[in-house]
N, C-alpha and C. Protein backbone atom coordinates (compact mmCIF):
# COMPACT_ATOMS: atom_id res chain seq x y z
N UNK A 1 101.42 44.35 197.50
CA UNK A 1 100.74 44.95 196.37
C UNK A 1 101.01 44.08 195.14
N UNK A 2 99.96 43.78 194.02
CA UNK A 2 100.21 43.16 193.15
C UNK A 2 100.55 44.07 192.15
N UNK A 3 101.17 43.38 190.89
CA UNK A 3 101.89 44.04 189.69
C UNK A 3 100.85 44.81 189.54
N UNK A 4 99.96 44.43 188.96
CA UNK A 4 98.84 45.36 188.24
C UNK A 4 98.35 46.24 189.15
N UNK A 5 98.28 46.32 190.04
CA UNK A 5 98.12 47.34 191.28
C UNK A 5 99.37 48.41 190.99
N UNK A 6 100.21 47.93 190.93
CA UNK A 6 101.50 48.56 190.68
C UNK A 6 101.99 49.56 189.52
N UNK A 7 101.22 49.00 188.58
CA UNK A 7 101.39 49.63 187.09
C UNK A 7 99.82 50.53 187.19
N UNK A 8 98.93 50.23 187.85
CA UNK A 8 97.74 51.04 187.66
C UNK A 8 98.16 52.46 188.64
N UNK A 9 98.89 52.08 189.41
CA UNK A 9 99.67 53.46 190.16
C UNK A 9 100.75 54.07 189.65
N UNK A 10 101.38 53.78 188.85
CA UNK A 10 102.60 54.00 187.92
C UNK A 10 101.71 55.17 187.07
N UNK A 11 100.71 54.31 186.33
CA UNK A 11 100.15 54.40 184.91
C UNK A 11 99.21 56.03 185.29
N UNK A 12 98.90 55.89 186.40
CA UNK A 12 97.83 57.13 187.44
C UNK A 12 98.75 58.57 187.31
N UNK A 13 100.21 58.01 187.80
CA UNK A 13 100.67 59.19 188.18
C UNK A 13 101.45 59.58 186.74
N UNK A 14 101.77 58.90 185.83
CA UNK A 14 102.47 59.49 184.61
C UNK A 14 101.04 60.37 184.02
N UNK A 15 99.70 60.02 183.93
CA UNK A 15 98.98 60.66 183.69
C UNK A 15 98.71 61.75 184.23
N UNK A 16 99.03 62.03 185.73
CA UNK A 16 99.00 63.44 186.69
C UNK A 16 100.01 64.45 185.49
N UNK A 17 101.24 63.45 186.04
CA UNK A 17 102.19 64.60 185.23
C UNK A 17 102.20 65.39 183.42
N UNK A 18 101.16 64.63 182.77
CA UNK A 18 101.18 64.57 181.44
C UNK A 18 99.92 65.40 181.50
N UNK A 19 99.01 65.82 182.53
CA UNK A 19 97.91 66.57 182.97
C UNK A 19 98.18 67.66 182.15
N UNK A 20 96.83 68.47 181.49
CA UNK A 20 97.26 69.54 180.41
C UNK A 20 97.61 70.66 181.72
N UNK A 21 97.05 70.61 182.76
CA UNK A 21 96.98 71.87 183.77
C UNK A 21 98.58 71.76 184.36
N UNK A 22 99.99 71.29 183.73
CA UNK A 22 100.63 71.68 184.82
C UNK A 22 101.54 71.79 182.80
N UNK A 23 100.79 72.18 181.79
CA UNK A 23 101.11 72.70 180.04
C UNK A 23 101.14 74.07 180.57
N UNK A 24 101.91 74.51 180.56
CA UNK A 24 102.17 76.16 180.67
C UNK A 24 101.63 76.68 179.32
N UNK A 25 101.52 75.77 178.15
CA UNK A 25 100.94 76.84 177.04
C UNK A 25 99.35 76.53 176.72
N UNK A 26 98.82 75.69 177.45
CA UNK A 26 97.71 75.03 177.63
C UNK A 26 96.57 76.47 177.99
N UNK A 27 95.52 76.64 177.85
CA UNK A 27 94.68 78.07 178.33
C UNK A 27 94.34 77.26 179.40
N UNK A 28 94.11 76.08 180.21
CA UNK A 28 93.71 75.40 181.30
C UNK A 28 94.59 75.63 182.32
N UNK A 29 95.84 75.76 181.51
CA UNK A 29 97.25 75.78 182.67
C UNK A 29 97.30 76.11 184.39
N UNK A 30 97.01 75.44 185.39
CA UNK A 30 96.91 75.85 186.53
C UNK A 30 97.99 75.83 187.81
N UNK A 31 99.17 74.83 187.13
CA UNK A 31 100.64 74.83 187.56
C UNK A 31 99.85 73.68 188.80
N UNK A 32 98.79 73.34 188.68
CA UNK A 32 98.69 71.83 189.85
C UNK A 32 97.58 71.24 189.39
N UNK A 33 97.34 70.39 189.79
CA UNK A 33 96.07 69.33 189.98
C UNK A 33 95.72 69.02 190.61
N UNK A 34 94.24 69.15 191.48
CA UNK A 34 93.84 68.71 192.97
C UNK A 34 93.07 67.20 192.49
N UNK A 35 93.49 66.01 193.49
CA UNK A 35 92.78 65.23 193.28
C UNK A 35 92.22 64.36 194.48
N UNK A 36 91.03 63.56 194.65
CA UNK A 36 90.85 63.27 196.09
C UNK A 36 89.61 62.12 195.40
N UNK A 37 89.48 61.41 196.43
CA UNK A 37 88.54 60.48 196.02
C UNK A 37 87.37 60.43 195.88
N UNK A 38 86.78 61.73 195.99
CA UNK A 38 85.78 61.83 195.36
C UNK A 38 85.18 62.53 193.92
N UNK A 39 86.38 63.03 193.43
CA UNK A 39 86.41 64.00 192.20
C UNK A 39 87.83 62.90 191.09
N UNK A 40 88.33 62.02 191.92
CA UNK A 40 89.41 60.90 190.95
C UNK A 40 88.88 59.91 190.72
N UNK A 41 88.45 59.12 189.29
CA UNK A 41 87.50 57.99 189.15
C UNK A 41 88.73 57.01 189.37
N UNK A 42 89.98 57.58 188.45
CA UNK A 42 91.74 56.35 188.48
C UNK A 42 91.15 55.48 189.39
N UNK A 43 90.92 55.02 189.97
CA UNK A 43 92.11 53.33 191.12
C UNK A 43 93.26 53.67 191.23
N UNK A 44 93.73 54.21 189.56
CA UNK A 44 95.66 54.53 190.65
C UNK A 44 95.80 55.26 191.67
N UNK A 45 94.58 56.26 191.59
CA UNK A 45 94.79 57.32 192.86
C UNK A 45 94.80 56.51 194.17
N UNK A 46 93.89 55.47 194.94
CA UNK A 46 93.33 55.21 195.93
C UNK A 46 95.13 54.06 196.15
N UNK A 47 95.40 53.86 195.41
CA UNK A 47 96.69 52.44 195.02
C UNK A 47 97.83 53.19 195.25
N UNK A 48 97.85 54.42 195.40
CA UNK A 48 99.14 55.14 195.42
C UNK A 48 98.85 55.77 196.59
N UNK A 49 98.11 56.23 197.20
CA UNK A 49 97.66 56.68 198.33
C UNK A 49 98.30 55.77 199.12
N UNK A 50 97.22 54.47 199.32
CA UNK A 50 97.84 53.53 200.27
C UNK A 50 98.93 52.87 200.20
N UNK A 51 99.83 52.93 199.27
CA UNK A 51 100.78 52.36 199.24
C UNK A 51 102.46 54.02 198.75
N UNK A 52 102.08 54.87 199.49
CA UNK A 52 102.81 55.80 198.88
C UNK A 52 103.97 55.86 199.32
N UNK A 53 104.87 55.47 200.15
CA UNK A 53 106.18 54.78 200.43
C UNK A 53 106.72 54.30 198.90
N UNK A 54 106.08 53.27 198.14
CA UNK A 54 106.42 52.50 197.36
C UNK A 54 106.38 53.51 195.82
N UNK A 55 105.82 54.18 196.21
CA UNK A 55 105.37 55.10 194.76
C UNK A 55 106.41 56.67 194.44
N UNK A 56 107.24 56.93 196.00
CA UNK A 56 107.83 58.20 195.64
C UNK A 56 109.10 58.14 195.01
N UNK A 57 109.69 56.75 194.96
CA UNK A 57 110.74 56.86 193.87
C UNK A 57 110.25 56.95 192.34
N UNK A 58 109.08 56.61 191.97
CA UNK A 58 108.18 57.21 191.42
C UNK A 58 108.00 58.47 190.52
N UNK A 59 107.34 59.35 192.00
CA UNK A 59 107.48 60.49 191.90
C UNK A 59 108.31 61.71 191.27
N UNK A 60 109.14 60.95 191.99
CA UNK A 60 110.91 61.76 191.98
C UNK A 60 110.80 61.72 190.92
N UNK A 61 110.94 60.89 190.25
CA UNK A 61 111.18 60.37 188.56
C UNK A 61 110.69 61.06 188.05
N UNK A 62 109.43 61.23 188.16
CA UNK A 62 108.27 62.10 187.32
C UNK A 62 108.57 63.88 187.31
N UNK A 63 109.12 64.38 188.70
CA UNK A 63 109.25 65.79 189.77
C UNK A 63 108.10 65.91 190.07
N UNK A 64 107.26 65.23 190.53
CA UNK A 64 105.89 65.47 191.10
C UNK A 64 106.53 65.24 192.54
N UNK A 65 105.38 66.69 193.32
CA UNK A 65 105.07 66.07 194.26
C UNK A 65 103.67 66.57 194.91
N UNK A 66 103.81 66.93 196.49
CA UNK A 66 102.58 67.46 196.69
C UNK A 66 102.68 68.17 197.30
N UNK A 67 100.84 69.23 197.67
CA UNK A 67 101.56 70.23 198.81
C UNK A 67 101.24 70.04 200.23
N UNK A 68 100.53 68.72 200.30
CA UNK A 68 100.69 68.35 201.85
C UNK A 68 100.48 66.90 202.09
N UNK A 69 101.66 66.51 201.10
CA UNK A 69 101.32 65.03 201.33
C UNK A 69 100.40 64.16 200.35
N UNK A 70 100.16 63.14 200.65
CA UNK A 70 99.24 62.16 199.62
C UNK A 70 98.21 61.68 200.70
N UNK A 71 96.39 61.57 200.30
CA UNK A 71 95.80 61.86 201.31
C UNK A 71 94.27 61.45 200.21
N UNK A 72 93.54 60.78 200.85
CA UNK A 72 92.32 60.64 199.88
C UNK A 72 91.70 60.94 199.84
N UNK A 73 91.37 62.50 201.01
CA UNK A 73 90.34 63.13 200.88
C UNK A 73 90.88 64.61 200.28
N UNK A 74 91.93 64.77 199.75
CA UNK A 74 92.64 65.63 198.48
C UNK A 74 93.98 66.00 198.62
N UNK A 75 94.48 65.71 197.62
CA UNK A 75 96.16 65.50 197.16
C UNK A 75 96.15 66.43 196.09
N UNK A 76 96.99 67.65 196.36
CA UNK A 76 97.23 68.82 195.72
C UNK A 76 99.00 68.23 195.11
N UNK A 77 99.10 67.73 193.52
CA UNK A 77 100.14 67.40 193.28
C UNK A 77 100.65 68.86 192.57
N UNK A 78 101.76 69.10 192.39
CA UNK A 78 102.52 70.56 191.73
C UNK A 78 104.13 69.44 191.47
N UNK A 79 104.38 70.39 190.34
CA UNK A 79 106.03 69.85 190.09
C UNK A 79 106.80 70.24 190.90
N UNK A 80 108.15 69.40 191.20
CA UNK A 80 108.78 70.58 192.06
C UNK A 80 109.64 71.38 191.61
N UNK A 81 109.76 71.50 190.29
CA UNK A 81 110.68 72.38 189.63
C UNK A 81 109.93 74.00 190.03
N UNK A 82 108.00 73.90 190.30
CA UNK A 82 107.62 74.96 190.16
C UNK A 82 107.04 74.90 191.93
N UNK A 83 107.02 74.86 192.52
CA UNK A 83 106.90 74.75 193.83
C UNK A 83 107.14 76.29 194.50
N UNK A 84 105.72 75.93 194.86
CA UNK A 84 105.73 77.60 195.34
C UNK A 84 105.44 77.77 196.93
């Protein structure tokens, strides 16, 4: 994977987490974000997908995760502080 591949998957998922829907005071607030490749315009999405080994230390960092995995036909991310 190249750098910029790297930072465009970085850059993807700090934006998941900074998502107004997982703002508890947000009126959007939905405690997740579904995303899949046909409703995610990112590149980071499709870059983190295929390379998601490399991306969950990542994750961790962020407390994202998912609820069945990372997957490009839809990746249900939730924090895991709120993991239900």
């Amino acid at each position: 994977m190249k750098t910029e591949e790297f930072k465009a998957g970085v850059l993807f998922l700090i934006g998941v987490r900074n998502d107004f829907q997982f703002d508890q005071m947000d009126p959007g607030y939905l405690g997740f974000l579904n995303c899949g490749e046909e409703i995610t315009d990112d590149p980071g999405f499709k870059i983190v997908v295929d390379h998601s080994e490399e991306f969950e230390p990542i994750m961790d960092g962020l407390n994202l995760t998912t609820e069945s995995g990372l997957d490009l036909e839809e990746t249900v991310f939730i924090i895991k502080d709120i993991v239900r």
